[in-house]
C-alpha atoms as a PDB file:
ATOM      1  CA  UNK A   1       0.473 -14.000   6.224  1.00  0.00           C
ATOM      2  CA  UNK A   2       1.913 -17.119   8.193  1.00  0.00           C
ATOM      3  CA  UNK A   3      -0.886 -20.169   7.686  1.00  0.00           C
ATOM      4  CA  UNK A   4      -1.467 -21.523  10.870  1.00  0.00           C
ATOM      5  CA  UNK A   5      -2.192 -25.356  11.299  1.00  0.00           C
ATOM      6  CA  UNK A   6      -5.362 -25.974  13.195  1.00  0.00           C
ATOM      7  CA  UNK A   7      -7.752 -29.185  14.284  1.00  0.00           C
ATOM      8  CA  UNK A   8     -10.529 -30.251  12.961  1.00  0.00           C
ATOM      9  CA  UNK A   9     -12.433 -28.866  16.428  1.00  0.00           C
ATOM     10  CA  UNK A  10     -11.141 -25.725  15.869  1.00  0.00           C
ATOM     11  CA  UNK A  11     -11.545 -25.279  12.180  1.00  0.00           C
ATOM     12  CA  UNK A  12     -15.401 -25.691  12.949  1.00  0.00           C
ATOM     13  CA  UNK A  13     -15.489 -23.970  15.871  1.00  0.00           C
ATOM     14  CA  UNK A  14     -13.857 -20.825  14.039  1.00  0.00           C
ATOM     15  CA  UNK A  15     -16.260 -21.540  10.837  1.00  0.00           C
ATOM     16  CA  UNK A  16     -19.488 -21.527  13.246  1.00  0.00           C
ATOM     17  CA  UNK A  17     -18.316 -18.264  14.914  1.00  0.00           C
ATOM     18  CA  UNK A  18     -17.908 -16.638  11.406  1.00  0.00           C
ATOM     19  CA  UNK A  19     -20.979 -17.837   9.724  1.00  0.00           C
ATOM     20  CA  UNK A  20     -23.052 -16.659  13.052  1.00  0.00           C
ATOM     21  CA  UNK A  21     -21.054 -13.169  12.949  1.00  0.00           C
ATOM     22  CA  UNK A  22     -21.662 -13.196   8.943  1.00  0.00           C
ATOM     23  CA  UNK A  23     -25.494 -13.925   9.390  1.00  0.00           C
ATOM     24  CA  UNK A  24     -25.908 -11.197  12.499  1.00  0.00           C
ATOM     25  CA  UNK A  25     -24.793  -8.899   9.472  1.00  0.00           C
ATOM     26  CA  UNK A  26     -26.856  -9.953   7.353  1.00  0.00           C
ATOM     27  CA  UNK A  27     -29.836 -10.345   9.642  1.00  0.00           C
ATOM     28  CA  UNK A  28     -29.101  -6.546  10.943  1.00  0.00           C
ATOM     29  CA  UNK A  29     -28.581  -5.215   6.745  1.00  0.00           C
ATOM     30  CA  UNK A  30     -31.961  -6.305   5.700  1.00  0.00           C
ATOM     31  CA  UNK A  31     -33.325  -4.117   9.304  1.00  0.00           C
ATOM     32  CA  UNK A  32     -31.455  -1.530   8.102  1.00  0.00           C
ATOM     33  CA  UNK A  33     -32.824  -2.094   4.288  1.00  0.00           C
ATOM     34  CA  UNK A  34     -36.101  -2.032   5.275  1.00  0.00           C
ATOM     35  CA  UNK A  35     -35.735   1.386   7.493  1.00  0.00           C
ATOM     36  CA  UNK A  36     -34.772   2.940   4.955  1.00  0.00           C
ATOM     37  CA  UNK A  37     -37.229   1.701   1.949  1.00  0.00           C
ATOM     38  CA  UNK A  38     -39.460   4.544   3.134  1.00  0.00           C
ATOM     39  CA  UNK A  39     -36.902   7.018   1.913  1.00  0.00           C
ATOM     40  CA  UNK A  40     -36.107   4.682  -1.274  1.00  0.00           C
ATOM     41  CA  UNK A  41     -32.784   4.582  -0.944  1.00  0.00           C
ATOM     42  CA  UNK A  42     -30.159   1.536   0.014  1.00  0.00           C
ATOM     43  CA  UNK A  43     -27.960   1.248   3.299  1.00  0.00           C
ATOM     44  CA  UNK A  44     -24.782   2.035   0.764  1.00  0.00           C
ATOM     45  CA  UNK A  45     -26.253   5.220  -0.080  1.00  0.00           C
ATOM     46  CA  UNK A  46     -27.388   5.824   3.412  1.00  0.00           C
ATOM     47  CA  UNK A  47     -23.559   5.467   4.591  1.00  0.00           C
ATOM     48  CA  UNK A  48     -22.343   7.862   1.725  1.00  0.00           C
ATOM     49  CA  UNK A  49     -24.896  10.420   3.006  1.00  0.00           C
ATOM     50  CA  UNK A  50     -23.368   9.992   6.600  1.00  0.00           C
ATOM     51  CA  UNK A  51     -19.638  10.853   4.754  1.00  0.00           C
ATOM     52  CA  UNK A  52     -20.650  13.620   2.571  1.00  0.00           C
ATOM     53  CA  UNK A  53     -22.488  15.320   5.903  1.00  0.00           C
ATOM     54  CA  UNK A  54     -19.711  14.350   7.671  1.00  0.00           C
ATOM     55  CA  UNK A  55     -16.681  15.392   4.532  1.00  0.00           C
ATOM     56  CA  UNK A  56     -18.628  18.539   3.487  1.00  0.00           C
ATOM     57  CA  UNK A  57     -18.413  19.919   0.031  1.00  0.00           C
ATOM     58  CA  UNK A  58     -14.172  19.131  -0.590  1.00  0.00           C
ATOM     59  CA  UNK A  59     -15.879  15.602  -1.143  1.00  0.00           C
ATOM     60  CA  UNK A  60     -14.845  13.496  -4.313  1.00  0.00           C
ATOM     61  CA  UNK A  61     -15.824  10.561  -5.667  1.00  0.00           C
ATOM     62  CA  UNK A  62     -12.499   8.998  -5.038  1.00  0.00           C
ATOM     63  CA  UNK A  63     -12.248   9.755  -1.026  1.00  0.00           C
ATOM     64  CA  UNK A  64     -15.866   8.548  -0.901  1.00  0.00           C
ATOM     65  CA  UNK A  65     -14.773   4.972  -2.174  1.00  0.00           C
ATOM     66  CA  UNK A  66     -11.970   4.738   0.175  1.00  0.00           C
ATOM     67  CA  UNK A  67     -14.168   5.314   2.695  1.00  0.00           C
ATOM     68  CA  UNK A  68     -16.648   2.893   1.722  1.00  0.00           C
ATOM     69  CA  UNK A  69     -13.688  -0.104   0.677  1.00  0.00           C
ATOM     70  CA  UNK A  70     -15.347  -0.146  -2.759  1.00  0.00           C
ATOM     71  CA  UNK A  71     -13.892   0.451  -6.114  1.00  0.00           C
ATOM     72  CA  UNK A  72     -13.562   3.750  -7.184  1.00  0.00           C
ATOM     73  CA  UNK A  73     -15.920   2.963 -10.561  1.00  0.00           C
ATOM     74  CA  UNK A  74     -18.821   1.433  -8.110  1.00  0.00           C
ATOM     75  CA  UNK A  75     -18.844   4.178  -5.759  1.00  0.00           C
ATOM     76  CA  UNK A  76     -19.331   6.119  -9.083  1.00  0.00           C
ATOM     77  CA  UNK A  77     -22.034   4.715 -10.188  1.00  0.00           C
ATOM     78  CA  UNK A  78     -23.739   4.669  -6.667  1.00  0.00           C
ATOM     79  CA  UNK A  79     -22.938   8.269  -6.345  1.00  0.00           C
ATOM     80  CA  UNK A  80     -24.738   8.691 -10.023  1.00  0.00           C
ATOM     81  CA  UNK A  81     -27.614   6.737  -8.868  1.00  0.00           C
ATOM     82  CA  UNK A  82     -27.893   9.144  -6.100  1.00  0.00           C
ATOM     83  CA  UNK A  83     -27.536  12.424  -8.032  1.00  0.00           C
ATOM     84  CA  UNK A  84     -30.734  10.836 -10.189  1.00  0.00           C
ATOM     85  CA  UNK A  85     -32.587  10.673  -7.269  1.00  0.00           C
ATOM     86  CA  UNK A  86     -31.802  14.427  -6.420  1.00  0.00           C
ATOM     87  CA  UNK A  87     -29.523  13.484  -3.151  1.00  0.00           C
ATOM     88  CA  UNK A  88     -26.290  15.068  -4.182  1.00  0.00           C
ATOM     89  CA  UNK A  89     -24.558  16.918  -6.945  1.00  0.00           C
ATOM     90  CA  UNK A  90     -21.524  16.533  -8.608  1.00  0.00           C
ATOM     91  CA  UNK A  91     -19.800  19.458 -10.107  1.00  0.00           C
ATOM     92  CA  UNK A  92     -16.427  19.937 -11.359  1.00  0.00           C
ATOM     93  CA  UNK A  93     -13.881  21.236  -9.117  1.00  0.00           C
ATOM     94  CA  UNK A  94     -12.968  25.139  -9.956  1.00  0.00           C
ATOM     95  CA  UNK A  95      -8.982  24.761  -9.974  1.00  0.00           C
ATOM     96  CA  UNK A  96      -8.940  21.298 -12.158  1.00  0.00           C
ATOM     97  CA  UNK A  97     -11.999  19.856 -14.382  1.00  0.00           C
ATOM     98  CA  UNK A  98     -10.555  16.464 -13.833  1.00  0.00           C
ATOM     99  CA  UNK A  99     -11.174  16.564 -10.271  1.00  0.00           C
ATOM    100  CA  UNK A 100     -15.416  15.960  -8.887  1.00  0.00           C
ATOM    101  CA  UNK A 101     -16.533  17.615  -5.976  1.00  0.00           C
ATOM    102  CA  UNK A 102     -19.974  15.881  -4.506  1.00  0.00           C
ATOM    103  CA  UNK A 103     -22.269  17.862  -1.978  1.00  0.00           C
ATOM    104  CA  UNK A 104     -25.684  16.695  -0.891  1.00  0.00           C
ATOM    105  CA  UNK A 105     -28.784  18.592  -2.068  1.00  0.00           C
ATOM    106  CA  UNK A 106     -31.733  19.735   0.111  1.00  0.00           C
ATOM    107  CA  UNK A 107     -33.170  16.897  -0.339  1.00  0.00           C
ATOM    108  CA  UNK A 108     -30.021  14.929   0.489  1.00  0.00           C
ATOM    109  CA  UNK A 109     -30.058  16.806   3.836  1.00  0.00           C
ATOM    110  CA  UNK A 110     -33.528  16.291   4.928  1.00  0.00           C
ATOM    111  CA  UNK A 111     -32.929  12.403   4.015  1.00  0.00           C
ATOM    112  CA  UNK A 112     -29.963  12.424   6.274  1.00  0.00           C
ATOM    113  CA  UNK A 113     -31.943  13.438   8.956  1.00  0.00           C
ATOM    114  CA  UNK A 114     -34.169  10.661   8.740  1.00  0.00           C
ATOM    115  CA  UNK A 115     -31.301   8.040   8.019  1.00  0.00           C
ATOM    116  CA  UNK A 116     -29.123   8.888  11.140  1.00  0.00           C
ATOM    117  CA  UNK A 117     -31.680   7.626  13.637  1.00  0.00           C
ATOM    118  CA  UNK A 118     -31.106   3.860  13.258  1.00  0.00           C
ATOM    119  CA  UNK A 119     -33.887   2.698  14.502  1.00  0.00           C
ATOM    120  CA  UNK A 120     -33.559  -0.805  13.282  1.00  0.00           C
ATOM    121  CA  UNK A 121     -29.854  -0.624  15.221  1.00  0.00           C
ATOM    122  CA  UNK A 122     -31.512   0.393  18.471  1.00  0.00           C
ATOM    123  CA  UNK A 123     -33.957  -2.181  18.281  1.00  0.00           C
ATOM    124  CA  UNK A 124     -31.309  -4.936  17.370  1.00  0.00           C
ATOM    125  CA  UNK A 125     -28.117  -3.829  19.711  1.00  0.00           C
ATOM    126  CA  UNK A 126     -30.505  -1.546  21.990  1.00  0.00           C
ATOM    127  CA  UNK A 127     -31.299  -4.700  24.690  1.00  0.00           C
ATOM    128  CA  UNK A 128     -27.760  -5.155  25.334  1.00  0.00           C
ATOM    129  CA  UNK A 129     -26.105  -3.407  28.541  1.00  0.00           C
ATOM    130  CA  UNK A 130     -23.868  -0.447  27.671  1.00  0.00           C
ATOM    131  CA  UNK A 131     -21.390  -2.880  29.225  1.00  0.00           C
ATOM    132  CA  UNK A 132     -22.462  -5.789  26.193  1.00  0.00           C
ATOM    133  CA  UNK A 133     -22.028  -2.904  23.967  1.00  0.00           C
ATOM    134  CA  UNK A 134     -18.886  -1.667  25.165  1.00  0.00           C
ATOM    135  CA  UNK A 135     -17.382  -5.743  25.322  1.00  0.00           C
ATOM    136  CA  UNK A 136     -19.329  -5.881  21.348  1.00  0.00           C
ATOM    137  CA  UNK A 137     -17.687  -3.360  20.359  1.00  0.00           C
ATOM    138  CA  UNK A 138     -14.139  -3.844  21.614  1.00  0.00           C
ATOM    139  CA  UNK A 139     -14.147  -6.955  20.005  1.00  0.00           C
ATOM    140  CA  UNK A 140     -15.629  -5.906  17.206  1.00  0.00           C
ATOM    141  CA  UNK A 141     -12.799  -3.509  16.971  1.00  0.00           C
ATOM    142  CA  UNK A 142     -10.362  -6.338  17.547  1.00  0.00           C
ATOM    143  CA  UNK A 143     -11.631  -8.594  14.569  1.00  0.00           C
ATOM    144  CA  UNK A 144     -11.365  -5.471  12.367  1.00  0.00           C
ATOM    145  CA  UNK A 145      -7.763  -4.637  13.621  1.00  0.00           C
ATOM    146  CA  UNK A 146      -6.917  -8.491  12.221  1.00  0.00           C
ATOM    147  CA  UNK A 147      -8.766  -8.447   9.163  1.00  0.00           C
ATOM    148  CA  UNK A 148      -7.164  -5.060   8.068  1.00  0.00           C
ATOM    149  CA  UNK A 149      -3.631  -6.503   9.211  1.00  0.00           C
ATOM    150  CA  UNK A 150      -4.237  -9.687   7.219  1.00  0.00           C
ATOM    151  CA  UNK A 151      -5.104  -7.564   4.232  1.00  0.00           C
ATOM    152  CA  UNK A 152      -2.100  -4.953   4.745  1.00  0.00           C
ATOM    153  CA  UNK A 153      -4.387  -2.117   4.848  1.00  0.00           C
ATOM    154  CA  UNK A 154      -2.839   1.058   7.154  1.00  0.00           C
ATOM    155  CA  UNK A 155      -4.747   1.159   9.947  1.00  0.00           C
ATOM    156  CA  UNK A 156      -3.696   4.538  10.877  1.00  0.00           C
ATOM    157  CA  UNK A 157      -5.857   5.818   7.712  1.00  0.00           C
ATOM    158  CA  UNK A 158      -8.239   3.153   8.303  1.00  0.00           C
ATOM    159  CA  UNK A 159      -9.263   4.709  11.954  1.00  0.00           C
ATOM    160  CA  UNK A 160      -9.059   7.989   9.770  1.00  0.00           C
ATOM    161  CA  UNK A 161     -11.506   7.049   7.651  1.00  0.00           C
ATOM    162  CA  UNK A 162     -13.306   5.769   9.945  1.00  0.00           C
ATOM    163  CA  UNK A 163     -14.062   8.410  12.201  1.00  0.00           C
ATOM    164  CA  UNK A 164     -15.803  10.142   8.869  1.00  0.00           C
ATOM    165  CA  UNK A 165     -18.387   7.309   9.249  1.00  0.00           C
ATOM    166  CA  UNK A 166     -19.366   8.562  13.150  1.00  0.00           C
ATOM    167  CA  UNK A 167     -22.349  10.453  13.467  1.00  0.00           C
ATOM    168  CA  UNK A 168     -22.065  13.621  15.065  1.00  0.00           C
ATOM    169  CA  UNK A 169     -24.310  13.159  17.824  1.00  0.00           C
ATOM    170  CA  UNK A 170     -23.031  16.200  20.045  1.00  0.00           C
ATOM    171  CA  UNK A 171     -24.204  18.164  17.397  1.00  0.00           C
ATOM    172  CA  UNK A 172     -27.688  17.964  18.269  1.00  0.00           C
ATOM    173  CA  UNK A 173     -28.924  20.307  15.139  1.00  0.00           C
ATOM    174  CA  UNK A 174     -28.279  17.292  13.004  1.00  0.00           C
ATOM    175  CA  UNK A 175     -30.946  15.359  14.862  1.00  0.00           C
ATOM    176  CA  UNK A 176     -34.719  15.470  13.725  1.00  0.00           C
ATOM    177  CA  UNK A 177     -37.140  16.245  16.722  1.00  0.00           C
END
């Protein structure tokens, strides 16, 4: 990547805009943590719930951490973590032992239910226009684009993975009444 030589003005102006962007995050992951402290489980395992719905049973433990840009050994262990609380289960595939196949349990499911409604994202992003959202999120979408360029990441299989994260809300039997 090609450094760039910036002011002094523009060095802070660029290190203001990311530590406000960094602490929005933040800010909006402990909402999310404490939504889902009812259902004792972390926003990490909340987003691997979303992909195994999402995946369906062909699910392995390697796919998952792609999808979740962690290593392969810590989305093990999270996944482990998970299958102790009863949320999935990981069984060997039938055609090769090496190979893990991850489904959620009952009680995965009826956790999912709860964890798709968001509500500390509609009460954080919900007072903004759909046209804020729509400007939010094509920018957002922009800053992603960059990051993934400046770390030579394919964003052809990002957007890929990526579209396992959506919820499926035209599917309206996933939603709790």
């Amino acid at each position: 990547m090609e450094e760039h030589l910036r002011s002094l003005e523009e060095t802070r102006d660029l290190y203001r805009l990311y530590v406000v962007f960094k602490h929005t995050f933040e800010a909006i992951q402990r909402c999310r943590e404490a939504d889902l402290k009812k259902y004792d489980i972390t926003p990490e395992q909340a987003t691997a719930l979303i992909l195994l719905k999402n995946i369906g049973e062909k699910a392995t433990p390697t796919e998952i951490s792609g999808w979740l840009f962690r290593k392969p050994h810590t989305t093990l262990n999270l996944l482990r973590r998970m299958q102790k609380q009863g949320l999935v289960d990981m069984t060997p595939d039938s055609c090769n032992k090496h190979i893990i196949r991850i489904k959620l349990t009952e009680k995965g499911c009826e956790v999912y239910d709860h964890v798709i409604l968001y509500t500390s994202a509609a009460d954080t992003l919900g007072f903004l226009s759909k046209k804020e959202q729509q400007q939010l999120l094509s920018l957002l979408e922009l800053v992603k684009e960059k990051a993934l360029e400046y770390l030579k990441l394919d964003s052809k299989t990002v957007t890929r993975l990526t579209a396992a994260l959506m919820l499926p809300f035209s599917d309206t039997s996933n939603t709790p009444e």
